[in-house]
PDB file of N, CA and C in Angstrom:
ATOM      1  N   UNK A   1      11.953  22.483   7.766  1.00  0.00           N
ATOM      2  CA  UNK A   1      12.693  22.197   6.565  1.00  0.00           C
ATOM      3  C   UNK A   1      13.532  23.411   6.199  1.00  0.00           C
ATOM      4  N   UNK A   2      14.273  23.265   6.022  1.00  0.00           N
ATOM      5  CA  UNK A   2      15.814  23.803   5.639  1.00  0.00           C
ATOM      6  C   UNK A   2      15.472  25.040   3.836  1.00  0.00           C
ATOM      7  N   UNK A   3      14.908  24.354   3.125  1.00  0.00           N
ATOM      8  CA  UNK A   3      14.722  24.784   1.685  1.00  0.00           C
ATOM      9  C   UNK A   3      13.374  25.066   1.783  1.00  0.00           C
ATOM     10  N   UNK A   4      12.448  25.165   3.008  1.00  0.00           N
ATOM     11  CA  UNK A   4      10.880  26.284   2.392  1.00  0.00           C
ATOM     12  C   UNK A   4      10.298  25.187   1.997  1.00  0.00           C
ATOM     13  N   UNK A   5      10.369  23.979   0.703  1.00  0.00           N
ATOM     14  CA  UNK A   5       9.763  22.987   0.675  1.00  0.00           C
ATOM     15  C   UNK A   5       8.783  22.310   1.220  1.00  0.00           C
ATOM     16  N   UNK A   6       7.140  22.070   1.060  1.00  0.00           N
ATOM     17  CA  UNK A   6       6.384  21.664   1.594  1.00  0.00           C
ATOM     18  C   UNK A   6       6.881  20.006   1.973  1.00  0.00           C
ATOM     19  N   UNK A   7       6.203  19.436   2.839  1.00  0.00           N
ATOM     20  CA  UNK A   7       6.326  18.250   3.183  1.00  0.00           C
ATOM     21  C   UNK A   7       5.289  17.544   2.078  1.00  0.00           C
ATOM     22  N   UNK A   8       5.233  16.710   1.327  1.00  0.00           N
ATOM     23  CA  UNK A   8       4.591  16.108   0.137  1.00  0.00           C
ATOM     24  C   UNK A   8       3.874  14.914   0.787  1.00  0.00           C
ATOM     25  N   UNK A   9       2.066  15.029   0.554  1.00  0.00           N
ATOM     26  CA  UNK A   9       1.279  14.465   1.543  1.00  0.00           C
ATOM     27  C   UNK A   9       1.687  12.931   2.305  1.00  0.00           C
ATOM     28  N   UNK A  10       1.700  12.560   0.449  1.00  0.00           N
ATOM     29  CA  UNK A  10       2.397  11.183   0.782  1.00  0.00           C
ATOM     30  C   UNK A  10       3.292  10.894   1.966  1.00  0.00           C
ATOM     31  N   UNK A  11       4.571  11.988   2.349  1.00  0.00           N
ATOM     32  CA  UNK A  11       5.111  11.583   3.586  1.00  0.00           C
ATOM     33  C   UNK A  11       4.654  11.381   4.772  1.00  0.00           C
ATOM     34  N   UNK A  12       3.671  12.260   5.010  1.00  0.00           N
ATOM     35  CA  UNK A  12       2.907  12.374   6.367  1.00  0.00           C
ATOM     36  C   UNK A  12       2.423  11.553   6.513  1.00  0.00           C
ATOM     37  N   UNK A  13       1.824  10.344   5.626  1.00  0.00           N
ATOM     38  CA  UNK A  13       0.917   9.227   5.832  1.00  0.00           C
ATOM     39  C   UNK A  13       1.777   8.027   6.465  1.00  0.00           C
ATOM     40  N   UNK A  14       1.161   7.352   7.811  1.00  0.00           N
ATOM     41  CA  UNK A  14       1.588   6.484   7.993  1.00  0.00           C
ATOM     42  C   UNK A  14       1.991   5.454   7.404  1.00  0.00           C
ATOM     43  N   UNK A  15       3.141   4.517   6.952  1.00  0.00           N
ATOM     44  CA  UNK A  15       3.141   3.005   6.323  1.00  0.00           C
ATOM     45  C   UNK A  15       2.219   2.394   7.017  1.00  0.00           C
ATOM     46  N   UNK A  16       1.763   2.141   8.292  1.00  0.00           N
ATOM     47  CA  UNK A  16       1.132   0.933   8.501  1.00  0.00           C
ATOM     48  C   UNK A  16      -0.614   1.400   7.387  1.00  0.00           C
ATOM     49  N   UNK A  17      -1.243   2.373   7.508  1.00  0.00           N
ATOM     50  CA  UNK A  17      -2.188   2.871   7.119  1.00  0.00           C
ATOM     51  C   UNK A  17      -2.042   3.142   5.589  1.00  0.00           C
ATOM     52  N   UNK A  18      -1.292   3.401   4.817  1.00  0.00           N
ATOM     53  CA  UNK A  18      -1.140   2.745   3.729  1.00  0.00           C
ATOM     54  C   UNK A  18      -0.645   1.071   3.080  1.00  0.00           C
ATOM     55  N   UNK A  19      -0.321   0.273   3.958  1.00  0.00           N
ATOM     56  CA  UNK A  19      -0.276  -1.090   3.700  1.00  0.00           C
ATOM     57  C   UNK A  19      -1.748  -1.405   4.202  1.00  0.00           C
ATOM     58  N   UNK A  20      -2.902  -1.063   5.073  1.00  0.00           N
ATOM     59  CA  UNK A  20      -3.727  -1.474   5.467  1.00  0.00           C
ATOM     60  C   UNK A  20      -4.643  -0.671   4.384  1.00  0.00           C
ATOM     61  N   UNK A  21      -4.522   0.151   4.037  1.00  0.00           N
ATOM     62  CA  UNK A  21      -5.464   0.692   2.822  1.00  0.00           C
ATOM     63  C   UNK A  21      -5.454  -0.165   1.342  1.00  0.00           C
ATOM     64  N   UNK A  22      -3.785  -0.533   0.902  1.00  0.00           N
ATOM     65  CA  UNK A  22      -4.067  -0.925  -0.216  1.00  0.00           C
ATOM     66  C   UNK A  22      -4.279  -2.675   0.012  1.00  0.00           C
ATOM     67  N   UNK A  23      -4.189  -3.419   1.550  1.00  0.00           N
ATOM     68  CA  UNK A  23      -4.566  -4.628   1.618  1.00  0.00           C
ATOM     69  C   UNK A  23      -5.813  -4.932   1.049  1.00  0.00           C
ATOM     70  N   UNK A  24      -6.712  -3.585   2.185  1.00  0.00           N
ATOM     71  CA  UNK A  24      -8.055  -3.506   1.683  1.00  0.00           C
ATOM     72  C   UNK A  24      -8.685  -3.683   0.129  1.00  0.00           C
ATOM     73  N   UNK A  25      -7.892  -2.628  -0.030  1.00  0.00           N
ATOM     74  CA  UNK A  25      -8.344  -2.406  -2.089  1.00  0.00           C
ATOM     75  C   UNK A  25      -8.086  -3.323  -2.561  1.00  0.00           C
ATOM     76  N   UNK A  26      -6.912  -4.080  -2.592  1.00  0.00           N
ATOM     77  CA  UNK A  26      -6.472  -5.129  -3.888  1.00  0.00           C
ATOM     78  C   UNK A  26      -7.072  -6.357  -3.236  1.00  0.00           C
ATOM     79  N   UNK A  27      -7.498  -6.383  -2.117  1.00  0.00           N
ATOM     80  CA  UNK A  27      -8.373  -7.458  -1.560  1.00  0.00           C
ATOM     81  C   UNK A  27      -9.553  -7.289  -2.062  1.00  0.00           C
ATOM     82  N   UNK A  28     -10.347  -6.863  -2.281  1.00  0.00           N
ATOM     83  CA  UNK A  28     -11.765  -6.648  -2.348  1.00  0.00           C
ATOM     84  C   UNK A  28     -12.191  -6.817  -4.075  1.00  0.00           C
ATOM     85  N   UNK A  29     -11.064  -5.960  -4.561  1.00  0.00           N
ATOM     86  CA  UNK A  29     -11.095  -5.993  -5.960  1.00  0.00           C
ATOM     87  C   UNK A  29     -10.843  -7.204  -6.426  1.00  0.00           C
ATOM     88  N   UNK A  30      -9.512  -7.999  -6.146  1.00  0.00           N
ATOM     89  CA  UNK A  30      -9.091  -9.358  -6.430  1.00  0.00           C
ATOM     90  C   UNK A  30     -10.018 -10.299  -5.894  1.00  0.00           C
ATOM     91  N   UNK A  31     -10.767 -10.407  -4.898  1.00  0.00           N
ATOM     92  CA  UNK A  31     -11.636 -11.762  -4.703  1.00  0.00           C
ATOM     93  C   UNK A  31     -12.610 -12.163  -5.516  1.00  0.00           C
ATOM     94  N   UNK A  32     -13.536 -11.116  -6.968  1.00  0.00           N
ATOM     95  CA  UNK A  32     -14.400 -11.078  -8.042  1.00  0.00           C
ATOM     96  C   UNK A  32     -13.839 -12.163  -8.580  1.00  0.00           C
ATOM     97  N   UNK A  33     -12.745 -11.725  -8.768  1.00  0.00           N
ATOM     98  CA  UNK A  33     -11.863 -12.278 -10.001  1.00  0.00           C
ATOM     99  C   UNK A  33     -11.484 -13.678  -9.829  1.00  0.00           C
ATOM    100  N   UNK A  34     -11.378 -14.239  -8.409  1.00  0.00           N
ATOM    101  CA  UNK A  34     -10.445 -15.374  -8.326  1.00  0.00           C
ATOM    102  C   UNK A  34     -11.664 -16.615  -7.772  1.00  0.00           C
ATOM    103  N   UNK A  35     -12.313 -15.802  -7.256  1.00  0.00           N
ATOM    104  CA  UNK A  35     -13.236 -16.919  -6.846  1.00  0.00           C
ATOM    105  C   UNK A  35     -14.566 -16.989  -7.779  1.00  0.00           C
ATOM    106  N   UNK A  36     -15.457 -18.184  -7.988  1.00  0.00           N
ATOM    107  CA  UNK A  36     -16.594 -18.466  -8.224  1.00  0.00           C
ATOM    108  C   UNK A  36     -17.862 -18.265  -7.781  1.00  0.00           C
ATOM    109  N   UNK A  37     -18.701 -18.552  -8.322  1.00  0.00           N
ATOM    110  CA  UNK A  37     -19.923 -18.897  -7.735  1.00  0.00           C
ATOM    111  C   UNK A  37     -20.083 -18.940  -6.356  1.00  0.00           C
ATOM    112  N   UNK A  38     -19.671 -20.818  -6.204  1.00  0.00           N
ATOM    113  CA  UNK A  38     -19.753 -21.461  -4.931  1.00  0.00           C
ATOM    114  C   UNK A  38     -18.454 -21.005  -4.179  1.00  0.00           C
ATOM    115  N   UNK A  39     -17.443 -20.987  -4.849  1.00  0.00           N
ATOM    116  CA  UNK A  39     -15.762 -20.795  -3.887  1.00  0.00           C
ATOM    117  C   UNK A  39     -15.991 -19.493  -3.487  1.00  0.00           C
ATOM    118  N   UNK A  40     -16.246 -19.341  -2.266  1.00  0.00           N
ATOM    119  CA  UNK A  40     -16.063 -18.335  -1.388  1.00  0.00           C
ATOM    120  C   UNK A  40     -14.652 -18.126  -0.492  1.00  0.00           C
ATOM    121  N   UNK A  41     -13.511 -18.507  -1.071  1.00  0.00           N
ATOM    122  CA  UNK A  41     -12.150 -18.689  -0.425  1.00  0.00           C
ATOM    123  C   UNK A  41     -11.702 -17.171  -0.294  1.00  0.00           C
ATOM    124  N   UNK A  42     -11.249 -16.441   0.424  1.00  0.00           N
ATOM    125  CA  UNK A  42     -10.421 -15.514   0.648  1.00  0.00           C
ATOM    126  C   UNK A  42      -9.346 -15.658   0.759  1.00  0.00           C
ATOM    127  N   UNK A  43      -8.350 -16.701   1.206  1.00  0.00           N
ATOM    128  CA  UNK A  43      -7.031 -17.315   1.262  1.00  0.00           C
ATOM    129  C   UNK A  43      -5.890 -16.283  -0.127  1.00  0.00           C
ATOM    130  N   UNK A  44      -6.479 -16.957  -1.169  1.00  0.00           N
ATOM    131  CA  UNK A  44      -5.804 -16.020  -2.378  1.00  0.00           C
ATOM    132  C   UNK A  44      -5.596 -14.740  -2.329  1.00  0.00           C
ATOM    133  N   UNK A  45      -6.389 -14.337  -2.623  1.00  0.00           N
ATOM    134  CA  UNK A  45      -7.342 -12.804  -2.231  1.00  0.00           C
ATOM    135  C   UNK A  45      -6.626 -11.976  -1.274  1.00  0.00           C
ATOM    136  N   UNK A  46      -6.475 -12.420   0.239  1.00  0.00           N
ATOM    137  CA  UNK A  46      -5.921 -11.820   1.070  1.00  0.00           C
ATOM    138  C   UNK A  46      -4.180 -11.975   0.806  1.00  0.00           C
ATOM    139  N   UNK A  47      -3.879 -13.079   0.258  1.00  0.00           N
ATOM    140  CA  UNK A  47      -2.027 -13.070   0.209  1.00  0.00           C
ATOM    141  C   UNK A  47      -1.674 -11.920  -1.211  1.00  0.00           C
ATOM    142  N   UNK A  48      -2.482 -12.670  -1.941  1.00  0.00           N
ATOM    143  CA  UNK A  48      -2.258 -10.860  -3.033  1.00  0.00           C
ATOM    144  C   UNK A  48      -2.279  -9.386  -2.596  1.00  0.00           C
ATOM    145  N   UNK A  49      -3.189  -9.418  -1.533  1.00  0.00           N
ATOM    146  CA  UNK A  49      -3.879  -8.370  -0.750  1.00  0.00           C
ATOM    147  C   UNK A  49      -2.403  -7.905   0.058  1.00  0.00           C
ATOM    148  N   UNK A  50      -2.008  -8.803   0.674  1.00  0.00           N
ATOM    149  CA  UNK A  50      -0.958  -8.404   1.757  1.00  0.00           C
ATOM    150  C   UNK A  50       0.158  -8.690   1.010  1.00  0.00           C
ATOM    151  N   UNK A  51       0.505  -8.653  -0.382  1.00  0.00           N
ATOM    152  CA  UNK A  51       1.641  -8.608  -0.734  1.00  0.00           C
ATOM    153  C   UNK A  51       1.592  -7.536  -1.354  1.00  0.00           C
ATOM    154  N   UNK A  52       0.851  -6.678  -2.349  1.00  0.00           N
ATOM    155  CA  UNK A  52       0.703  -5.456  -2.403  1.00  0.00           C
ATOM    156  C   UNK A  52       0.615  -4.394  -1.550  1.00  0.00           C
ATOM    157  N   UNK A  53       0.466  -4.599  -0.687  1.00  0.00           N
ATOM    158  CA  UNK A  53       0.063  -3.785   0.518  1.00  0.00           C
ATOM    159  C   UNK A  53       1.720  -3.533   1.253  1.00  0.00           C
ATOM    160  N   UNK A  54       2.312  -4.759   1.777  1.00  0.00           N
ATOM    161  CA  UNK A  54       4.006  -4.658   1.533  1.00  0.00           C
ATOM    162  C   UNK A  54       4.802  -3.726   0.653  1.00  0.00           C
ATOM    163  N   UNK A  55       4.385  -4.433  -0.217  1.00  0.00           N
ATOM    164  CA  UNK A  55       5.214  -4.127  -1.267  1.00  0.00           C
ATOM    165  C   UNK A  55       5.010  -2.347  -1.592  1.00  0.00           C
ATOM    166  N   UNK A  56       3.360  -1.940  -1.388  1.00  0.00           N
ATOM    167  CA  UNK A  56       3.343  -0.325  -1.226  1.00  0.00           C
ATOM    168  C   UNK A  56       4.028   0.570   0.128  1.00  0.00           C
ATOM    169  N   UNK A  57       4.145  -0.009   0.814  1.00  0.00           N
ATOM    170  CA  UNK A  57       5.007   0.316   2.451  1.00  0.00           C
ATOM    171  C   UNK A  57       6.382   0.387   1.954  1.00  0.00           C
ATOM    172  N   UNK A  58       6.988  -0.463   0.954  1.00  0.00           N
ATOM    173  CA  UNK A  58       8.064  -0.381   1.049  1.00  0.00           C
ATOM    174  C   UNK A  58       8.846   0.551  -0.404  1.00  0.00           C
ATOM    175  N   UNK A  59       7.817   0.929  -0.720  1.00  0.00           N
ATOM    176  CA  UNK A  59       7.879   1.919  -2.401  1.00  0.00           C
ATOM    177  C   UNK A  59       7.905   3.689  -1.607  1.00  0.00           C
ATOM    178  N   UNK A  60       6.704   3.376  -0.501  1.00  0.00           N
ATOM    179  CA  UNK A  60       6.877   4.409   0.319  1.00  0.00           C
ATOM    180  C   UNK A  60       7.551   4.861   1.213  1.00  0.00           C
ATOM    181  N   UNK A  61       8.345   4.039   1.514  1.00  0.00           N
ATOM    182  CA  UNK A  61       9.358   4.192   2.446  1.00  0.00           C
ATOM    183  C   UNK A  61      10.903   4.322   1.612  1.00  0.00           C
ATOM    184  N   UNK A  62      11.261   3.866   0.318  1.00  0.00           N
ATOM    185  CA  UNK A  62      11.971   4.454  -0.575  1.00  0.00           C
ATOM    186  C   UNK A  62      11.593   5.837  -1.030  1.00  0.00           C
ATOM    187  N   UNK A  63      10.532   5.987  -1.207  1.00  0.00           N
ATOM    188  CA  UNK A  63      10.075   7.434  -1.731  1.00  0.00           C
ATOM    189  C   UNK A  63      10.362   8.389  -0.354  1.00  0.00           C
ATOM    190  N   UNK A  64      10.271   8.400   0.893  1.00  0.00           N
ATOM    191  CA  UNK A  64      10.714   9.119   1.671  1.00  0.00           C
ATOM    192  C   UNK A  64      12.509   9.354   1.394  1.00  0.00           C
ATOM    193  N   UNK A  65      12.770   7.959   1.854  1.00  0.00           N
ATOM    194  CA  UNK A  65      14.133   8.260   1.908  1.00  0.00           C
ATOM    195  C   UNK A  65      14.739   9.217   0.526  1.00  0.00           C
ATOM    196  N   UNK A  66      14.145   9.039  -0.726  1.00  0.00           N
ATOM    197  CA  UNK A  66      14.843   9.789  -1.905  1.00  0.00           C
ATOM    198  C   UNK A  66      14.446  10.937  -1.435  1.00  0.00           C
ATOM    199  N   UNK A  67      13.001  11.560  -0.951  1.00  0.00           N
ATOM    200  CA  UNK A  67      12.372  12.952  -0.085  1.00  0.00           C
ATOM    201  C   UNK A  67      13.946  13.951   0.265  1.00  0.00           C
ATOM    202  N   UNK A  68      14.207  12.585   1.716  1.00  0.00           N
ATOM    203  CA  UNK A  68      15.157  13.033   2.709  1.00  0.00           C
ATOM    204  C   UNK A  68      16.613  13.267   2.124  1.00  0.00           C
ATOM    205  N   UNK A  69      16.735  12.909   1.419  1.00  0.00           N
ATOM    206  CA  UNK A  69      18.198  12.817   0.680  1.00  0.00           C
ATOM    207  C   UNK A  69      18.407  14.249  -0.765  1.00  0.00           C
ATOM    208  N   UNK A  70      17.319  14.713  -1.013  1.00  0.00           N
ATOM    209  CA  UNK A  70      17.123  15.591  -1.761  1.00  0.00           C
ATOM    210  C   UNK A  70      16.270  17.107  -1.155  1.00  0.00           C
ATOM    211  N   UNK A  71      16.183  16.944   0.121  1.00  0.00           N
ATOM    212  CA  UNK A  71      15.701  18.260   0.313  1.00  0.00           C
ATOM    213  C   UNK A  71      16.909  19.212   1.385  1.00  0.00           C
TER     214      UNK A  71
END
């Protein structure tokens, strides 16, 4: 790096390994909530799961690019 500037952890982390981390989390957390007793469905659960999980890949991958454009 050009400006001395540390590399900020967040960059170093893979997207796929942060979309697979927060699938995990908002999966696990969200299935309490959506299912019952008897409904043992994951279906919900996992599309919330993998749309957050997207949707953090792609917050992180803006947050690089503003990184790259400012250092």
């Amino acid at each position: 790096m050009s400006s001395g500037r540390r590399t900020p952890w967040w960059y170093r982390v893979p997207p796929l390994a942060v979309s697979l981390i927060t699938l995990s989390v908002v999966t696990l957390a969200v299935h309490p909530l959506l299912s019952d007793a008897d409904d043992a469905r994951w279906g919900p659960s996992l599309g919330i799961g993998l749309a957050t999980g997207l949707a953090a890949a792609f917050v992180q991958g803006m947050a690089q690019r503003h990184h790259d454009r400012n250092v």
